[in-house]
N, C-alpha and C. Protein backbone atom coordinates (compact mmCIF):
# COMPACT_ATOMS: atom_id res chain seq x y z
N UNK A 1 12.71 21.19 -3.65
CA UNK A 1 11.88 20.71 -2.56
C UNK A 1 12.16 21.56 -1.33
N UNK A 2 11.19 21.64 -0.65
CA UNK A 2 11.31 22.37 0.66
C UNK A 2 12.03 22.11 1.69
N UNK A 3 13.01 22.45 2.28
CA UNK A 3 13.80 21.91 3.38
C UNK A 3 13.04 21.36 5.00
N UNK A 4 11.37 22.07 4.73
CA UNK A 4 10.74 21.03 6.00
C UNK A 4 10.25 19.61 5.43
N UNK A 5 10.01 19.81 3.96
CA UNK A 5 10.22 18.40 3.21
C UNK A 5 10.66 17.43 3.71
N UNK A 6 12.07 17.77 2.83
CA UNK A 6 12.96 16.90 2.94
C UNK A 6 13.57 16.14 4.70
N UNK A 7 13.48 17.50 5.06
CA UNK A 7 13.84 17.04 6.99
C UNK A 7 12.28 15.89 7.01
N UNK A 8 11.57 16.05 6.99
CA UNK A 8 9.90 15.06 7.44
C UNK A 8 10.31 13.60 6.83
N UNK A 9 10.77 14.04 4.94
CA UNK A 9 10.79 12.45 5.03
C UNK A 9 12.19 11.80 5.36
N UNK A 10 13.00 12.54 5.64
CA UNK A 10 14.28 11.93 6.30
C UNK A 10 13.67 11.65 7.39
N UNK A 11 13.19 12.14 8.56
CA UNK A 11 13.13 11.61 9.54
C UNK A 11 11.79 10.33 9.57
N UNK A 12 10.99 10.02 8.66
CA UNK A 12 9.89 9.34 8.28
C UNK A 12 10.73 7.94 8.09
N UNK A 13 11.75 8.60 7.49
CA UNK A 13 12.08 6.94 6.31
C UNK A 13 13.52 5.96 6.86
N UNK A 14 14.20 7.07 7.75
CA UNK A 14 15.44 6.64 8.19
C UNK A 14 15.43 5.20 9.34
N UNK A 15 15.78 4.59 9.11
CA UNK A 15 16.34 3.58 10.43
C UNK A 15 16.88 3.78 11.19
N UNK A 16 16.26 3.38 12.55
CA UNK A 16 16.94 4.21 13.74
C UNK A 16 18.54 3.44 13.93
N UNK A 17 19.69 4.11 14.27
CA UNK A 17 20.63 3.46 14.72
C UNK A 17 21.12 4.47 16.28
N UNK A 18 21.46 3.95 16.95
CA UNK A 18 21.91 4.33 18.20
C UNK A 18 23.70 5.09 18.30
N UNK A 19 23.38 5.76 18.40
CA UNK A 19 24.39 6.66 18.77
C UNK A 19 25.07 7.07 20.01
N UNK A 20 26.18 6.91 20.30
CA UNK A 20 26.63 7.24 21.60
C UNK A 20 27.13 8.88 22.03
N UNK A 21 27.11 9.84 21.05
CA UNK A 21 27.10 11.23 21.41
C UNK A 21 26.77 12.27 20.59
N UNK A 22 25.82 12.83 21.20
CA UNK A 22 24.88 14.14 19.89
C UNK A 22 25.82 15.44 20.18
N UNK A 23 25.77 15.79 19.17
CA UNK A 23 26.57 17.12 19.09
C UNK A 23 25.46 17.99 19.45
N UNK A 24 26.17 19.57 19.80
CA UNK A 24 25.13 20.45 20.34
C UNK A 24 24.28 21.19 19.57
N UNK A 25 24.97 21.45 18.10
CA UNK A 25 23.93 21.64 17.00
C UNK A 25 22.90 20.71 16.75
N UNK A 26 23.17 19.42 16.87
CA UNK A 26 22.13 18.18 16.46
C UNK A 26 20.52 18.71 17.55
N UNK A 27 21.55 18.64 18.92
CA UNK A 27 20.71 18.76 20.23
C UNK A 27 19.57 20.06 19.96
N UNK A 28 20.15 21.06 19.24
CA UNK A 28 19.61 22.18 19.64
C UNK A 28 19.08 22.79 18.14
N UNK A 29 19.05 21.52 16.78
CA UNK A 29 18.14 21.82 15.71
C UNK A 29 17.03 20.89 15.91
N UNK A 30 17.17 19.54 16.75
CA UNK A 30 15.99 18.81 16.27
C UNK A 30 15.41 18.98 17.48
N UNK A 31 15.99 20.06 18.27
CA UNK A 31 14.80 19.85 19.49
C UNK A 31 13.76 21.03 19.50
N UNK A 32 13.86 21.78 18.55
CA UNK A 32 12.96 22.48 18.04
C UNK A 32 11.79 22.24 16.89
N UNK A 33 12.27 21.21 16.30
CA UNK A 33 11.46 20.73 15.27
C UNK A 33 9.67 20.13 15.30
N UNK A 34 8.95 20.41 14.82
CA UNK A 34 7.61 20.32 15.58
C UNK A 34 7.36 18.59 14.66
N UNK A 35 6.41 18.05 15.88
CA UNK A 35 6.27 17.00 14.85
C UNK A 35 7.16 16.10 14.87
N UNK A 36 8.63 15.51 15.40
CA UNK A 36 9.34 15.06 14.64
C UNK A 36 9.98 14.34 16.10
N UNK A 37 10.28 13.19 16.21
CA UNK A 37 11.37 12.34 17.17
C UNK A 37 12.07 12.51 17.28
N UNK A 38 12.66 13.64 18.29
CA UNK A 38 13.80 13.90 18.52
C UNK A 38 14.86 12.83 18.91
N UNK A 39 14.40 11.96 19.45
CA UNK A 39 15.48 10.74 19.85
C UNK A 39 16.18 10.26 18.74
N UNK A 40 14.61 9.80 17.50
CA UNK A 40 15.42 9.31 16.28
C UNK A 40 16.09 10.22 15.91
N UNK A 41 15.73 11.54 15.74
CA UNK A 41 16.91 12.16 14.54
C UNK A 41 18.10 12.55 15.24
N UNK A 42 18.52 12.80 16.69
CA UNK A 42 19.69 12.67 17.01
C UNK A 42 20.14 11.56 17.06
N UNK A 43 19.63 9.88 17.00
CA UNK A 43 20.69 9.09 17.13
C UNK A 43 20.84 8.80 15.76
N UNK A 44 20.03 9.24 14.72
CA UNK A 44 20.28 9.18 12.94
C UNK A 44 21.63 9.53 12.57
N UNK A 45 21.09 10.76 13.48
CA UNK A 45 22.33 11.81 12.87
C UNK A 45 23.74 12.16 13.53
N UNK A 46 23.83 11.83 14.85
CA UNK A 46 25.13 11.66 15.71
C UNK A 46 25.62 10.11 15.08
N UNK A 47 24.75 8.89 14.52
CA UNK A 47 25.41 7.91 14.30
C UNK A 47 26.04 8.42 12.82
N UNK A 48 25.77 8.99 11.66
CA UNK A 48 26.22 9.53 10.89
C UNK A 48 27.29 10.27 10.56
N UNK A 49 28.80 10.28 10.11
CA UNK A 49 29.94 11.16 10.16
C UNK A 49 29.35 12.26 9.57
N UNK A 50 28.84 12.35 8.41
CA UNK A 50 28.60 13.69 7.72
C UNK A 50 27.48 14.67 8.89
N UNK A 51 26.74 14.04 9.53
CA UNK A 51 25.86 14.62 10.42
C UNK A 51 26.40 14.66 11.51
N UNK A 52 26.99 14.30 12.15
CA UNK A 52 28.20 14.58 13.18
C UNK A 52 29.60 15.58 13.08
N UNK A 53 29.49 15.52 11.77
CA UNK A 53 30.70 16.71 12.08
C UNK A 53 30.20 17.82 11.24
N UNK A 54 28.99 18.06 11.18
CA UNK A 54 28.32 19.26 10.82
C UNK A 54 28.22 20.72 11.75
N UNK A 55 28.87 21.20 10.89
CA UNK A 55 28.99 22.84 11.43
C UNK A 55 27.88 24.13 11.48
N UNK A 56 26.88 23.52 11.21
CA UNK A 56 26.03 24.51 10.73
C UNK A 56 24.57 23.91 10.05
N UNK A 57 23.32 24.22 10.34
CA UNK A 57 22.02 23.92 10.06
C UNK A 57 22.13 23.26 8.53
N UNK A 58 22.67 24.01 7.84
CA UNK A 58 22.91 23.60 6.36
C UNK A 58 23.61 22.44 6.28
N UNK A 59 24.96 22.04 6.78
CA UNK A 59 25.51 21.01 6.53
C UNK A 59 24.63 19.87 7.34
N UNK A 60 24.03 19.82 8.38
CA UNK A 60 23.08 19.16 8.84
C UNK A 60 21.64 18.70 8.22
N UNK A 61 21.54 19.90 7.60
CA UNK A 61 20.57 18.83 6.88
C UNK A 61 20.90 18.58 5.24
N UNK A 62 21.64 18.61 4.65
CA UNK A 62 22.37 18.21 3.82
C UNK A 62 22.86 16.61 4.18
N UNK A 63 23.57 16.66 5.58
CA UNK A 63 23.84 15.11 5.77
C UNK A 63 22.24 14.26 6.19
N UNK A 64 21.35 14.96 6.43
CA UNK A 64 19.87 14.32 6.47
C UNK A 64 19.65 14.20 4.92
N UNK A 65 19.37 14.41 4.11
CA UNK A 65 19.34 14.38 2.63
C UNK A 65 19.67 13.71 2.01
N UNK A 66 21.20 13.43 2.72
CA UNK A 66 21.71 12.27 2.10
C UNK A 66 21.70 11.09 2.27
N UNK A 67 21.38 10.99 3.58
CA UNK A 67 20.46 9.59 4.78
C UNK A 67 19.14 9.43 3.75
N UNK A 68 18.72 10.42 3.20
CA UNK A 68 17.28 9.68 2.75
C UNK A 68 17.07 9.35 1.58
N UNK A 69 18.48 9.67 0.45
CA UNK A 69 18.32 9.32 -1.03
C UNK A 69 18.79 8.16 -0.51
N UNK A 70 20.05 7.86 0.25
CA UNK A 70 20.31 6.53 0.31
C UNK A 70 19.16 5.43 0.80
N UNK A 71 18.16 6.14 1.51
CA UNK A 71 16.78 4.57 2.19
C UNK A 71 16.18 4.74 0.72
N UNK A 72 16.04 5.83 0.29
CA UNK A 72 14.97 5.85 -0.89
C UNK A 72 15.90 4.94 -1.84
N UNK A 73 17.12 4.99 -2.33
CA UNK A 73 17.52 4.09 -3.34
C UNK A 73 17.52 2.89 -2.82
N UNK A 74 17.82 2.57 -1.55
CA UNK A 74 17.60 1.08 -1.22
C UNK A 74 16.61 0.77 -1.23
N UNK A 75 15.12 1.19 -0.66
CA UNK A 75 13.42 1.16 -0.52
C UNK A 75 13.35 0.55 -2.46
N UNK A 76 14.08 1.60 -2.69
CA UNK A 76 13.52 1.19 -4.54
C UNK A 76 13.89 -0.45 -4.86
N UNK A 77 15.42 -0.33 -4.88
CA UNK A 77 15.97 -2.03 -5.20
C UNK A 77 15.27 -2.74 -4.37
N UNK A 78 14.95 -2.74 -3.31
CA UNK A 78 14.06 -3.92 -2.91
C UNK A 78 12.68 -3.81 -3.29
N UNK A 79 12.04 -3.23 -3.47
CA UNK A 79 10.72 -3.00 -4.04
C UNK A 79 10.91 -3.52 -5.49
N UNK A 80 11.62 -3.35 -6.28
CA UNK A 80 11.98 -3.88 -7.76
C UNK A 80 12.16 -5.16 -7.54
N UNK A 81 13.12 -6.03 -6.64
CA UNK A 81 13.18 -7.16 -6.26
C UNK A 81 11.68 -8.23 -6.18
N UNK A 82 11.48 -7.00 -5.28
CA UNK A 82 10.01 -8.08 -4.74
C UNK A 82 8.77 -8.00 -6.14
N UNK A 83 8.98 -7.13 -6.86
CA UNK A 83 7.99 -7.28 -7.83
C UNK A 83 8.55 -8.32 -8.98
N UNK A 84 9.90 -8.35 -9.46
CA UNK A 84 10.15 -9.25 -10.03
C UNK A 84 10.07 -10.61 -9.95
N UNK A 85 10.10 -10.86 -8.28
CA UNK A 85 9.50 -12.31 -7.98
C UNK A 85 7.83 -12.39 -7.63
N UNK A 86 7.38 -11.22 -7.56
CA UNK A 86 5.97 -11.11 -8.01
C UNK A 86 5.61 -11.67 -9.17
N UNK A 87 5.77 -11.32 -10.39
CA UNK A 87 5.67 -11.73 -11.39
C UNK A 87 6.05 -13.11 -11.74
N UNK A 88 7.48 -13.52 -11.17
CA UNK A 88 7.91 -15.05 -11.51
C UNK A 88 6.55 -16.00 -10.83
N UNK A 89 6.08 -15.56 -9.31
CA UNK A 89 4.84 -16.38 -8.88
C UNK A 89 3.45 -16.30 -9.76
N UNK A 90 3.29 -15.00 -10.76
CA UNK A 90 2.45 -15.38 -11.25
C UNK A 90 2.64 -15.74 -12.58
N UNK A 91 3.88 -16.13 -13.09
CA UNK A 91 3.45 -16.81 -13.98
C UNK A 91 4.00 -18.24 -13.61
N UNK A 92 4.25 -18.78 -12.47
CA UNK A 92 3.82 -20.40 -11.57
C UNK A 92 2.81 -20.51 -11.72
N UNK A 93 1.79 -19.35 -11.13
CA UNK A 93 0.53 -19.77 -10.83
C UNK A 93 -0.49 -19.72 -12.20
N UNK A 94 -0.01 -19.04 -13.22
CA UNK A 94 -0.68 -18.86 -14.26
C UNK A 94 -0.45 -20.60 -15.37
N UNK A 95 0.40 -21.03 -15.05
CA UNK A 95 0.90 -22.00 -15.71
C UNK A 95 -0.17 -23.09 -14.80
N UNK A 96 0.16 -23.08 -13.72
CA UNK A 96 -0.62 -23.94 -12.93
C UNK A 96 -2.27 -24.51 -13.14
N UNK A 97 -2.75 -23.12 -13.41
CA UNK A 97 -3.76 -22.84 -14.24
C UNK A 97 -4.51 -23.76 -15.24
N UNK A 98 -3.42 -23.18 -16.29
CA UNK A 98 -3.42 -24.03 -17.33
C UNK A 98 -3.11 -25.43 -16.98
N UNK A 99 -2.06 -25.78 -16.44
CA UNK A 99 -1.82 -27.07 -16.53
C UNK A 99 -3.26 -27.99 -15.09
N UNK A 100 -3.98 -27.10 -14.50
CA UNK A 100 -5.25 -27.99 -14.00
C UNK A 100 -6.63 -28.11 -14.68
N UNK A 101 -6.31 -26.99 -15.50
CA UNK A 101 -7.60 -26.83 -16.89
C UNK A 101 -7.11 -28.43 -17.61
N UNK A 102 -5.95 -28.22 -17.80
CA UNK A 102 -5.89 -29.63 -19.06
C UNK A 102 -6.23 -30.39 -18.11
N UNK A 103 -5.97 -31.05 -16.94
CA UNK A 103 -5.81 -31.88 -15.93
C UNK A 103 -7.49 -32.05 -16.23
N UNK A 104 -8.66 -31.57 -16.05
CA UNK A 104 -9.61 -31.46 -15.63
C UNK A 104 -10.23 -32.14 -17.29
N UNK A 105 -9.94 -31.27 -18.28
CA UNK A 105 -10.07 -31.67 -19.91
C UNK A 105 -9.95 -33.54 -19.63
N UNK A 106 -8.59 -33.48 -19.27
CA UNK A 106 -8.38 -35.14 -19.22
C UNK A 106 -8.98 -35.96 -18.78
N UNK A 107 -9.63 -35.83 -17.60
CA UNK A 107 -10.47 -36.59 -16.98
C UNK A 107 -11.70 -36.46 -17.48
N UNK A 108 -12.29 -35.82 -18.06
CA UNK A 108 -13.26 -35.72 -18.41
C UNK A 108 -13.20 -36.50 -19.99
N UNK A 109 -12.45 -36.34 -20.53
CA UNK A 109 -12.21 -37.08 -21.62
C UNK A 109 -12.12 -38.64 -21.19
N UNK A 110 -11.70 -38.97 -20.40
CA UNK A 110 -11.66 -40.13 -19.76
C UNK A 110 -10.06 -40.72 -20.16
């Protein structure tokens, strides 16, 4: 994948957390970046150890990379979550179904 990729959906997908000091590499890669919130990705990435004690463009976005498999594996387990109780509601509601079809049979049967 392309490294303006990967920087877009790191900075797309990450949760902002607040940071109390940007390093001068942080300051002086994402403030060039077109397109992109500089606020969020320095307080992403100054709140981050691996992105905070990055020496160099590479290790910086390497620790962005790794900020975004981690939202993407969490984004997934909860998305799997919510479909599994997707399914448990429809088969409530599928049962329900059935059980107002008979309901309806019955009365009519008297």
């Amino acid at each position: 994948m392309q490294p303006c990729v990967v920087l877009l959906l790191t900075l797309a997908i990450l949760p902002s957390l607040v940071a109390s000091n940007t390093s001068s590499l942080i300051n002086t890669t994402w403030s060039k970046a077109p397109n992109v919130s500089y606020d969020h990705c320095a307080n992403v990435l100054s709140a981050d150890p691996a992105g905070a004690s990055a020496t160099d463009k590479r290790g910086l976005l390497i620790a962005a990379a790794q900020r975004t498999v981690h939202s993407v594996t969490s984004t997934v387990h909860i998305m799997s979550d919510l479909i599994q109780e997707l399914n448990t509601c429809i088969q409530y509601y599928q049962r329900m179904g059935e059980f107002t079809v008979g309901a309806i049979d019955d009365l009519r049967a008297g």
